[in-house]
Protein backbone atom coordinates (compact mmCIF):
# COMPACT_ATOMS: atom_id res chain seq x y z
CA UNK A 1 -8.00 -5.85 -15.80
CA UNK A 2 -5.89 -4.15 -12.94
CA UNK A 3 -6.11 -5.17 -9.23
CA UNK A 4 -5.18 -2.23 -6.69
CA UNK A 5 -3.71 -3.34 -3.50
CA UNK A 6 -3.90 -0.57 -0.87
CA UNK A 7 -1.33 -1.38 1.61
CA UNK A 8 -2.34 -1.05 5.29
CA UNK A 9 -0.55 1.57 6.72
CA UNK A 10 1.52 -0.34 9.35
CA UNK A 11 3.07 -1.01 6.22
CA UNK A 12 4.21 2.58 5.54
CA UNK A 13 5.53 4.28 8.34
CA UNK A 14 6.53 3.24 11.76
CA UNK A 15 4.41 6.01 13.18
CA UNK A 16 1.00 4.08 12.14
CA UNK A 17 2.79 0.70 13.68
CA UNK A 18 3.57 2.11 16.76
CA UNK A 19 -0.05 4.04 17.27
CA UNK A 20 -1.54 -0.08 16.45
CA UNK A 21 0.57 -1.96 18.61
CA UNK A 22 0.15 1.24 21.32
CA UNK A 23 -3.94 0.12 20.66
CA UNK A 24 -3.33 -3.86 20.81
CA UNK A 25 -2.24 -5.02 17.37
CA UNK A 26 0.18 -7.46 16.79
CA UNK A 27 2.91 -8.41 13.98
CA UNK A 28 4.59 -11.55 13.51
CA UNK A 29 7.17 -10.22 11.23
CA UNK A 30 7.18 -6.35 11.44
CA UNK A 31 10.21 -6.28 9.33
CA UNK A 32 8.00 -8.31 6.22
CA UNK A 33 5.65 -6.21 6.06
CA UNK A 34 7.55 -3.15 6.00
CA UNK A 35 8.51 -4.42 1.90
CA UNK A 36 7.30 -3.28 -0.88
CA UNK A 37 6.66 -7.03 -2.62
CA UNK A 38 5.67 -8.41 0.99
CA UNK A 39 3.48 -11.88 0.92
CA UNK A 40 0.23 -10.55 0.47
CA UNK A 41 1.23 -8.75 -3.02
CA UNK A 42 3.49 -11.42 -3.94
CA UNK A 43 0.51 -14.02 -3.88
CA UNK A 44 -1.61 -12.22 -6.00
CA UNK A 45 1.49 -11.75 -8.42
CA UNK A 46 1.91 -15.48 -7.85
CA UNK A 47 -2.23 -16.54 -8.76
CA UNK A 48 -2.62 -14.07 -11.56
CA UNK A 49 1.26 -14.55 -13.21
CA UNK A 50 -0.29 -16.60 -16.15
CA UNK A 51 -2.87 -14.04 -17.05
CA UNK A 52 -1.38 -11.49 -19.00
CA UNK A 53 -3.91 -9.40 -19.20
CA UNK A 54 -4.04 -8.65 -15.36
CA UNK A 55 -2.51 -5.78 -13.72
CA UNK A 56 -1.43 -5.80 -10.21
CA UNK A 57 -1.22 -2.14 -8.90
CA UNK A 58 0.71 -1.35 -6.03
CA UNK A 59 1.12 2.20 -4.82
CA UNK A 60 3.41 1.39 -1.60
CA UNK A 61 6.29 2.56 -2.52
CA UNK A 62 4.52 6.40 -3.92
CA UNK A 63 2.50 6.27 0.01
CA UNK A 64 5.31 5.74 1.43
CA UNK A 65 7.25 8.34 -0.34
CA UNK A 66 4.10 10.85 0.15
CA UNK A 67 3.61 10.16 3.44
CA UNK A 68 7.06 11.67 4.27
CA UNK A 69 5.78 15.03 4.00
CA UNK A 70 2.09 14.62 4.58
CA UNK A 71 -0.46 12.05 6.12
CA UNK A 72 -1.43 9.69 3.98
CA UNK A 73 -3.56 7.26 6.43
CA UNK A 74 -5.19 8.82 9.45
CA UNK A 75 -3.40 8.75 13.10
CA UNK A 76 -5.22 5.85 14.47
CA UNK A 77 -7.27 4.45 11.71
CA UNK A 78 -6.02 2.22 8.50
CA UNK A 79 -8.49 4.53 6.18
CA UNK A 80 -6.75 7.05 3.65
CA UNK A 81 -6.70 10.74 4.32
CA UNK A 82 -8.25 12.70 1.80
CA UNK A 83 -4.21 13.25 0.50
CA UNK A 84 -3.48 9.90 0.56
CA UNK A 85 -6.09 9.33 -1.93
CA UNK A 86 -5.89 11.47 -3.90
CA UNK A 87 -1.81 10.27 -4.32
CA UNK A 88 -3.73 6.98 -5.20
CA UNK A 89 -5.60 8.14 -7.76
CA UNK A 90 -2.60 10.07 -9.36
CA UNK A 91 -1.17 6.90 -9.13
CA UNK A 92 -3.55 4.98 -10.82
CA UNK A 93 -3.76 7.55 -13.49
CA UNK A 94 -0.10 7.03 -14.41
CA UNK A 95 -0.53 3.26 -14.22
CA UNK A 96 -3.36 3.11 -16.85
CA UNK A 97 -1.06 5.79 -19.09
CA UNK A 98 2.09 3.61 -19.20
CA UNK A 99 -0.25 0.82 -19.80
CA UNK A 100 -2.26 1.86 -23.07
């Protein structure tokens, strides 16, 4: 079984956290979230670590890297562009390959 974790994406660039706190939103720790094992992901590591047969899948770090030369969330909304998904889905592909 693999669990995807979409990250929000105040998580991956500080353009998206500035648009969310410019609309109201606020961060206790701007700086956690920002990781790429921050406390939501860790947690689910955490509850599933004695299950071997459970995947977590997290694609910050490739949004993140994507998002440096393209959108990957839209301006003022926490929903994936259509190139951010499809950089999930190429993500997920080479998950479930190294994982055969």
């Amino acid at each position: 079984m693999a669990i995807l974790v979409i990250p929000h994406c105040c998580q991956i660039n500080d353009i998206y956290l500035h648009n969310f706190i410019t609309l109201g939103a606020r961060f206790v720790d701007q700086e956690q979230i920002k990781k790429e094992e921050y406390p939501f992901i860790s947690a689910i590591r955490e509850k599933f670590m004695e299950h071997k047969d459970v995947e977590i899948l997290n694609p910050f770090n490739k949004l993140r890297e994507a998002d440096n030369s393209h959108p990957v969330y839209f301006q003022n909304d926490e929903h994936l562009t259509q190139f951010g998904q499809k950089i999930v889905a190429d993500f997920i592909i080479d998950q479930l390959k190294l994982n055969k």
